[in-house]
PDB file of N, CA and C in Angstrom:
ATOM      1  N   UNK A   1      22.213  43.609  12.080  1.00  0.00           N
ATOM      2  CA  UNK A   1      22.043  42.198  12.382  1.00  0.00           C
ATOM      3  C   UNK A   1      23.422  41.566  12.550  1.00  0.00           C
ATOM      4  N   UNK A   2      23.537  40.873  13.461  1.00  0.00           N
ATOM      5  CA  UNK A   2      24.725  39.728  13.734  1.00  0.00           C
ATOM      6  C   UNK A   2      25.181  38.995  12.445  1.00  0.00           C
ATOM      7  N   UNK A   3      26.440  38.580  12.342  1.00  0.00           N
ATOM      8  CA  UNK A   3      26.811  38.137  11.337  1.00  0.00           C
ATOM      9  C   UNK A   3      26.221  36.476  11.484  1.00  0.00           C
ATOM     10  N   UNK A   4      25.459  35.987  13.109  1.00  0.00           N
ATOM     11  CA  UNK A   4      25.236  34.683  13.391  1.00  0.00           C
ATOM     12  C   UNK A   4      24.153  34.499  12.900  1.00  0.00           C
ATOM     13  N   UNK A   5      23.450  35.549  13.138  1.00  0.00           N
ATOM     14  CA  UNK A   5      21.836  36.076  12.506  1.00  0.00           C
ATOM     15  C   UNK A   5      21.825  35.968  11.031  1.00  0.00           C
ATOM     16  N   UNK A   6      22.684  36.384  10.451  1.00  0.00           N
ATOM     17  CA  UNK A   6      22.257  36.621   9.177  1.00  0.00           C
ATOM     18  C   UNK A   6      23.087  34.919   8.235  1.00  0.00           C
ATOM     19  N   UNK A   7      23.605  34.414   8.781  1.00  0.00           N
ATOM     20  CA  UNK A   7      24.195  32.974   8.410  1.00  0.00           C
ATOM     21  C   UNK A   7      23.094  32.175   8.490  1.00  0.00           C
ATOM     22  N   UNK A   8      22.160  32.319  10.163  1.00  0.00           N
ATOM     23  CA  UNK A   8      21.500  31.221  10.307  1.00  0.00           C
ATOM     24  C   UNK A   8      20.262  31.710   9.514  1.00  0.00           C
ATOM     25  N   UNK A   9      19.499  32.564   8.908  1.00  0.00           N
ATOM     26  CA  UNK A   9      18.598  33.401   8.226  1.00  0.00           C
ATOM     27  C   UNK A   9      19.167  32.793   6.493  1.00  0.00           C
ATOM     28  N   UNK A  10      20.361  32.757   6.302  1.00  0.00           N
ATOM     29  CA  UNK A  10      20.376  32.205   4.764  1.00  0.00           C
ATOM     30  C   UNK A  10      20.462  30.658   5.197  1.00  0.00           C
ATOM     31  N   UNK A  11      21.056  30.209   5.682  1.00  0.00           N
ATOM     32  CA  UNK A  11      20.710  28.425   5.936  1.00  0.00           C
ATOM     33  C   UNK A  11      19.561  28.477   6.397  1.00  0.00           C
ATOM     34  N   UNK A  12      18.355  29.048   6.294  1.00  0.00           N
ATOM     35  CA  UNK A  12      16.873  28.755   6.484  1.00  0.00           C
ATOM     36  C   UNK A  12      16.682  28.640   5.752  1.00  0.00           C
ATOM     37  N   UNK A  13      16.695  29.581   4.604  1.00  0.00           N
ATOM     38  CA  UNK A  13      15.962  29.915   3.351  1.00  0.00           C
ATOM     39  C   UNK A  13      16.557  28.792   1.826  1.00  0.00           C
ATOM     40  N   UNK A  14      17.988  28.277   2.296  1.00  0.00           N
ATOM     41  CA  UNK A  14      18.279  27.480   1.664  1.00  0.00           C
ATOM     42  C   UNK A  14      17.466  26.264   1.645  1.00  0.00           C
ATOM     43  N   UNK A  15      17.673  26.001   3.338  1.00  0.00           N
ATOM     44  CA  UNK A  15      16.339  24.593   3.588  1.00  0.00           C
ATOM     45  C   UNK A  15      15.429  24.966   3.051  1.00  0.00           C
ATOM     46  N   UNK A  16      14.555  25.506   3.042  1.00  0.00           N
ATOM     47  CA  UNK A  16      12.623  26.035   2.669  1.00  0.00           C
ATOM     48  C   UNK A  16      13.241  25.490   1.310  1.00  0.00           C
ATOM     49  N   UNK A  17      14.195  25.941   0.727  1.00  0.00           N
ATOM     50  CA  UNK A  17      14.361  26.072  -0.927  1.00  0.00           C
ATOM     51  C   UNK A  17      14.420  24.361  -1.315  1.00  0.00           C
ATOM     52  N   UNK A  18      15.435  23.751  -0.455  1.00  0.00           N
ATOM     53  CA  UNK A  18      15.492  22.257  -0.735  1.00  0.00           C
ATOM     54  C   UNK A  18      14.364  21.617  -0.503  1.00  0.00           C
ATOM     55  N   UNK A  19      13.637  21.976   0.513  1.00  0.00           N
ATOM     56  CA  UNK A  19      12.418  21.356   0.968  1.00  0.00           C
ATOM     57  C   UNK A  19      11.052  21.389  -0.257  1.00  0.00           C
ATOM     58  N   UNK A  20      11.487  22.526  -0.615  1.00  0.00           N
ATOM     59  CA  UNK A  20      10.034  23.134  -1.404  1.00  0.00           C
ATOM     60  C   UNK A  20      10.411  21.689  -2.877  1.00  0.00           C
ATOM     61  N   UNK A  21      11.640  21.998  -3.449  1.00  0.00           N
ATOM     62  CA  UNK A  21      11.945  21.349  -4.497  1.00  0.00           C
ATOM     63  C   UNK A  21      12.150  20.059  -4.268  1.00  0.00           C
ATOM     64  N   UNK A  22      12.079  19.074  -3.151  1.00  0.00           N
ATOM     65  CA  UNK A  22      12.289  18.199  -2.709  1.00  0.00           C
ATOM     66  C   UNK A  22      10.553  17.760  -2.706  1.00  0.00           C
ATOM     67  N   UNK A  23       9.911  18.436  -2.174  1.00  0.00           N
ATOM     68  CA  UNK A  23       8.193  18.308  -2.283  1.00  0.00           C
ATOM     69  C   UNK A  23       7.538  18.425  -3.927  1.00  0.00           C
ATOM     70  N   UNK A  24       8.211  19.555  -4.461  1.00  0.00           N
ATOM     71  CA  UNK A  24       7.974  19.597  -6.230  1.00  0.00           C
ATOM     72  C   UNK A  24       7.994  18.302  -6.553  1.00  0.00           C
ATOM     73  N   UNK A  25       9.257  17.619  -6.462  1.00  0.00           N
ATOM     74  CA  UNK A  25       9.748  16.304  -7.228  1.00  0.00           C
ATOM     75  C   UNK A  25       8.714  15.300  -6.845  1.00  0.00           C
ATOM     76  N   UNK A  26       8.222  15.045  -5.053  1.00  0.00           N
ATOM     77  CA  UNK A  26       7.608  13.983  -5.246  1.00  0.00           C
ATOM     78  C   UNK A  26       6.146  14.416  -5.547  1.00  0.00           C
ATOM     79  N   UNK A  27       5.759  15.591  -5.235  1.00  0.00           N
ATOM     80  CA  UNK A  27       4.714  15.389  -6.356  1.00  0.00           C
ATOM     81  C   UNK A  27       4.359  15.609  -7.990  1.00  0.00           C
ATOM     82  N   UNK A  28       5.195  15.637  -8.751  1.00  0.00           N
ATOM     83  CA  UNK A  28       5.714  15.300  -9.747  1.00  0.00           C
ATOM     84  C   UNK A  28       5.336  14.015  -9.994  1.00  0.00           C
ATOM     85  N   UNK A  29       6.428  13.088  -9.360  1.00  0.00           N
ATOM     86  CA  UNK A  29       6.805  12.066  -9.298  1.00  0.00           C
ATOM     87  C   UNK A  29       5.058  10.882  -8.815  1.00  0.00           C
ATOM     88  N   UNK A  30       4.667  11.798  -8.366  1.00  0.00           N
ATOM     89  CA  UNK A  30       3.566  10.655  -7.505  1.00  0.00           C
ATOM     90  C   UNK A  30       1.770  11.345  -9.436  1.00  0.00           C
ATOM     91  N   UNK A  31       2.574  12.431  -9.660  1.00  0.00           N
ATOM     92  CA  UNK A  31       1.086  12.814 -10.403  1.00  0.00           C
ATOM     93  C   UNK A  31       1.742  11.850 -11.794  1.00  0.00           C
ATOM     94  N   UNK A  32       3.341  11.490 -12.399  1.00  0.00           N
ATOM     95  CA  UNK A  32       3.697  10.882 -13.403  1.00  0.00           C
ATOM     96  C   UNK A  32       3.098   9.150 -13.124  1.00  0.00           C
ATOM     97  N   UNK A  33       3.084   8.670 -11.718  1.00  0.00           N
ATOM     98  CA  UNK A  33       2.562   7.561 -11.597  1.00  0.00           C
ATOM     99  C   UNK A  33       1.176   7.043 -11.746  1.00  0.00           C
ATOM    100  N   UNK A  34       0.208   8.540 -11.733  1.00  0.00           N
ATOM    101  CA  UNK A  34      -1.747   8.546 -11.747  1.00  0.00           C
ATOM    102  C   UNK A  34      -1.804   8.040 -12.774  1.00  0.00           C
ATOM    103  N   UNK A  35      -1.201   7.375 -14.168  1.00  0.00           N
ATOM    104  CA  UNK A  35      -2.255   6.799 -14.844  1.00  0.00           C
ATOM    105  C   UNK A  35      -1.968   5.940 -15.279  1.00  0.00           C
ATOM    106  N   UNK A  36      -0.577   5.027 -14.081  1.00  0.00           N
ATOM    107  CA  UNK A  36      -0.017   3.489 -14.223  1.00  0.00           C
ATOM    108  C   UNK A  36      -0.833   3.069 -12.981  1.00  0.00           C
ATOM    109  N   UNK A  37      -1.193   3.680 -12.101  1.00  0.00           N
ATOM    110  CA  UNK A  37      -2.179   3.188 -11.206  1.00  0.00           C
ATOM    111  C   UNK A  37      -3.603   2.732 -11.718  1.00  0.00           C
ATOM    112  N   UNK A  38      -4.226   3.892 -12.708  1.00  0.00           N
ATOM    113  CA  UNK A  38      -5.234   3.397 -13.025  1.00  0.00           C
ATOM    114  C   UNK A  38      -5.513   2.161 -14.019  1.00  0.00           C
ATOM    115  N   UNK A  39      -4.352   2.059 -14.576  1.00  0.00           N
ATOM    116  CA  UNK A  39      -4.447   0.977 -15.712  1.00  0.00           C
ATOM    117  C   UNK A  39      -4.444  -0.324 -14.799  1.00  0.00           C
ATOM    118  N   UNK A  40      -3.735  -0.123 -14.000  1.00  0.00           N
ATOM    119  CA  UNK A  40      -3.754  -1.174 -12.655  1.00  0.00           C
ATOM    120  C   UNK A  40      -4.978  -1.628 -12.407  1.00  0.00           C
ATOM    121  N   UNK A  41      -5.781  -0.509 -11.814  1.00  0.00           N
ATOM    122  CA  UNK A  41      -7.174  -0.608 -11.418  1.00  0.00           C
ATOM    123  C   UNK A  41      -7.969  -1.025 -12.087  1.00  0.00           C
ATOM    124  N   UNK A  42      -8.083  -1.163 -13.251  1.00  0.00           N
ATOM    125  CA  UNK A  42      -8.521  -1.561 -14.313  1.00  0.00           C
ATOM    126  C   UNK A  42      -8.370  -2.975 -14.772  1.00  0.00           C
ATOM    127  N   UNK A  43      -7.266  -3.249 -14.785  1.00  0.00           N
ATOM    128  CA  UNK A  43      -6.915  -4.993 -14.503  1.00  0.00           C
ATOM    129  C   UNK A  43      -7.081  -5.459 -13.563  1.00  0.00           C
ATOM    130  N   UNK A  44      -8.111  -6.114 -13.538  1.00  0.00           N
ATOM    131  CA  UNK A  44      -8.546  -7.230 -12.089  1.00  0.00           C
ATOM    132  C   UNK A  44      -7.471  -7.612 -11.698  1.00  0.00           C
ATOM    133  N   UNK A  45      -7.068  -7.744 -10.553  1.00  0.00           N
ATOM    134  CA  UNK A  45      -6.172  -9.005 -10.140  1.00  0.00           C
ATOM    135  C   UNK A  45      -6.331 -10.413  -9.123  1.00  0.00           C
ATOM    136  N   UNK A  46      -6.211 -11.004 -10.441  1.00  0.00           N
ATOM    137  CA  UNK A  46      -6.502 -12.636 -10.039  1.00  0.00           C
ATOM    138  C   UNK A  46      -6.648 -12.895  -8.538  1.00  0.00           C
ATOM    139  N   UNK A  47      -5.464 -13.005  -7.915  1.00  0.00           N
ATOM    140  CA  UNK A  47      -5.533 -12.785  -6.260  1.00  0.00           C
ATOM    141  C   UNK A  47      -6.539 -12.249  -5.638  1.00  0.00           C
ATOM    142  N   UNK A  48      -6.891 -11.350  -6.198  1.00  0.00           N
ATOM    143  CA  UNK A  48      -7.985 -10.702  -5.079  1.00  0.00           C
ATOM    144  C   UNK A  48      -9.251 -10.773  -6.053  1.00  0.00           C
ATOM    145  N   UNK A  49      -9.879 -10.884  -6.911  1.00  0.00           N
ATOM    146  CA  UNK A  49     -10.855 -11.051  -7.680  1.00  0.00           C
ATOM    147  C   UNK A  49     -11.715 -11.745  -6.596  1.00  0.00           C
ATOM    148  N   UNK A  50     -12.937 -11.682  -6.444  1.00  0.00           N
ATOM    149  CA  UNK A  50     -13.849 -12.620  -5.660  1.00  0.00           C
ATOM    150  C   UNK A  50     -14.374 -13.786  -6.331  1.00  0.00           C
ATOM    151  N   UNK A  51     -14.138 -14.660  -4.992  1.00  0.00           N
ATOM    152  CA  UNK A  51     -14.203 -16.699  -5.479  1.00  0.00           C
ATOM    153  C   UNK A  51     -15.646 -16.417  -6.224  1.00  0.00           C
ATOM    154  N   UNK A  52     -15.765 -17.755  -7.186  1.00  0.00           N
ATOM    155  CA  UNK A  52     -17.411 -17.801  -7.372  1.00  0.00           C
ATOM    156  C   UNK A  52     -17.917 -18.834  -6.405  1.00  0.00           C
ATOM    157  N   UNK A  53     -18.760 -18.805  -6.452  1.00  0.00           N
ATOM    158  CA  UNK A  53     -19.973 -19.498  -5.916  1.00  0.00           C
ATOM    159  C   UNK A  53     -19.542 -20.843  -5.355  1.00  0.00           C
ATOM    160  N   UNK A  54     -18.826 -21.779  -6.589  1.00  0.00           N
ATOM    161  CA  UNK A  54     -18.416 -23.101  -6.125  1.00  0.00           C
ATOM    162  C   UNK A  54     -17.213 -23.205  -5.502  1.00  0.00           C
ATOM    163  N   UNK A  55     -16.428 -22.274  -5.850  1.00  0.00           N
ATOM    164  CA  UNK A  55     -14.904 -22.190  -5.251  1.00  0.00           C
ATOM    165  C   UNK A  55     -14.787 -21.954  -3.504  1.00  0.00           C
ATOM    166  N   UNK A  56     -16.084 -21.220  -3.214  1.00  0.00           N
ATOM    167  CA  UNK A  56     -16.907 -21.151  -2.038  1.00  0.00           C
ATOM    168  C   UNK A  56     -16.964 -22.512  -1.547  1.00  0.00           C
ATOM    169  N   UNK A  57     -18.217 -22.738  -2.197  1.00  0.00           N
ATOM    170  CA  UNK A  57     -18.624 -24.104  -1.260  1.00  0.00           C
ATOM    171  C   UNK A  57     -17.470 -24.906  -0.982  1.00  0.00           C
ATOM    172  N   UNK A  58     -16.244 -25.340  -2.496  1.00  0.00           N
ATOM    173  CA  UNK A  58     -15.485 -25.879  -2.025  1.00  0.00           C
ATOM    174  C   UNK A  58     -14.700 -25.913  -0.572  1.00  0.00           C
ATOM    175  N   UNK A  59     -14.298 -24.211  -0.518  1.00  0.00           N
ATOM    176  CA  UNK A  59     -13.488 -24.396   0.872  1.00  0.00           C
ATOM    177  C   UNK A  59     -14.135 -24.155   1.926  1.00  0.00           C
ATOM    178  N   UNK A  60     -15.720 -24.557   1.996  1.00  0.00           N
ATOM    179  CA  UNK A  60     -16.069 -24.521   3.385  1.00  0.00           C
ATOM    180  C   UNK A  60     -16.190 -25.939   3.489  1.00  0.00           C
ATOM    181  N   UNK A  61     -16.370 -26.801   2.117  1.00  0.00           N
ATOM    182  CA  UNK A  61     -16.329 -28.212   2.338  1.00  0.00           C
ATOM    183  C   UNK A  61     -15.024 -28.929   3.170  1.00  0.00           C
ATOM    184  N   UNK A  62     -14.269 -28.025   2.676  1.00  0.00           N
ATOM    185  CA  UNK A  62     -12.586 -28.667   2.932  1.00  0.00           C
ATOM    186  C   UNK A  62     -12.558 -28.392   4.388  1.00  0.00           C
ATOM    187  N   UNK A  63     -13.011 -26.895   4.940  1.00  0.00           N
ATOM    188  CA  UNK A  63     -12.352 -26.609   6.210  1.00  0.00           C
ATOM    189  C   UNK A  63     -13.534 -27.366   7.268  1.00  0.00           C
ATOM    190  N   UNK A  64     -14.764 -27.810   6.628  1.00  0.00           N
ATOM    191  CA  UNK A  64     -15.730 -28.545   7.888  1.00  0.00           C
ATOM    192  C   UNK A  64     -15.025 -30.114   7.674  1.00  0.00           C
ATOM    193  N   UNK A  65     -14.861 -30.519   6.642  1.00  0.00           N
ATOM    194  CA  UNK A  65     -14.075 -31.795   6.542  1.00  0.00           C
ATOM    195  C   UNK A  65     -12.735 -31.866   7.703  1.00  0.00           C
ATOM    196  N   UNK A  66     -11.958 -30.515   7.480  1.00  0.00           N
ATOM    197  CA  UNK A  66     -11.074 -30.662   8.675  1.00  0.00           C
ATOM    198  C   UNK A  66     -11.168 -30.729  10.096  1.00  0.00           C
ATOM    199  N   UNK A  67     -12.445 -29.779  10.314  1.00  0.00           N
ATOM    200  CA  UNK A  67     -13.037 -29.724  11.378  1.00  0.00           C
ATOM    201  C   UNK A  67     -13.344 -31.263  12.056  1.00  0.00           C
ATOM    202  N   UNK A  68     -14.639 -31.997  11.234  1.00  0.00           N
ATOM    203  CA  UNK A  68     -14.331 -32.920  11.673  1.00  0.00           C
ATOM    204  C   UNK A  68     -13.398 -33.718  11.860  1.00  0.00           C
ATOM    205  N   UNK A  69     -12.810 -33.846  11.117  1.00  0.00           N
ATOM    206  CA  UNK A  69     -11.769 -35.067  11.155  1.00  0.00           C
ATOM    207  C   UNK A  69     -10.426 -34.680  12.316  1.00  0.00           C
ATOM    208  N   UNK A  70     -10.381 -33.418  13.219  1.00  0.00           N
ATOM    209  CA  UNK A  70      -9.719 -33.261  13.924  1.00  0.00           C
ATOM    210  C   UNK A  70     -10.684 -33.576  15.198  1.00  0.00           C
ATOM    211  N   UNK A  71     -12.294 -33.537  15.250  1.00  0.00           N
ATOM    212  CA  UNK A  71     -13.261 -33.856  16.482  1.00  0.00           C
ATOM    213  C   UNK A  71     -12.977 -35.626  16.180  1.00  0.00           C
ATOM    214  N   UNK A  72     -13.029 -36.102  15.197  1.00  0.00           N
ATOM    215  CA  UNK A  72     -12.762 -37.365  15.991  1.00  0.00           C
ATOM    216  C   UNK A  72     -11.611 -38.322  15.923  1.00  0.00           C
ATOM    217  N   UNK A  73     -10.168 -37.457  16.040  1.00  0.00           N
ATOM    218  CA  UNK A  73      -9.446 -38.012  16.817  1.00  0.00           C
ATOM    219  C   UNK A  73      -8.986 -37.390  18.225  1.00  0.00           C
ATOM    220  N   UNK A  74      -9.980 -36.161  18.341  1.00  0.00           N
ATOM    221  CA  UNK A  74      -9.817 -35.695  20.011  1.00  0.00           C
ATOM    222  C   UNK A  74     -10.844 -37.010  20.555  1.00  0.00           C
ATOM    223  N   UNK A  75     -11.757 -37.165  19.656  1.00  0.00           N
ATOM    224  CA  UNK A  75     -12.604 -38.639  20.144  1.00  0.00           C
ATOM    225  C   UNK A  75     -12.478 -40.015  20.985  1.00  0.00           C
ATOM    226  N   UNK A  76     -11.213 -40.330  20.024  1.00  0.00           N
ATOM    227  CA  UNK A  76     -10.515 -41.342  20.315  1.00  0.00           C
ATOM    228  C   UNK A  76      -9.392 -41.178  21.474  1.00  0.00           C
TER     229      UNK A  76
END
């Protein structure tokens, strides 16, 4: 084998090697995060929790209130 051959044959195997341990880490890294996610999941969050019932009506009150009140000054 060529001495070009056998250079570019160990800088392969080096990559695969960084690559492989570079993939170890983040999944490592992503299985040390599975059970700060779930505690997450577990805590509602306010933001996204679904409105009740009146918090509803409220903002369809608000946005038909806007509605109108923008039809009648195209009115005028």
């Amino acid at each position: 084998m060529s001495k070009v051959v056998a250079d570019w044959k160990q800088r392969e195997k080096e990559r695969v090697k960084r690559n492989n341990a570079r993939r170890q880490a983040y999944r490592d890294a992503v299985i040390a995060e599975k059970p700060k996610l779930e505690i997450e999941k577990a805590e509602p969050n306010p933001a996204k929790t679904p409105k009740s019932v009146e918090e509803e009506e409220r903002d369809n009150d608000a946005d038909a209130m806007a509605v109108d009140e923008s039809s009648e000054d195209e009115d005028n």
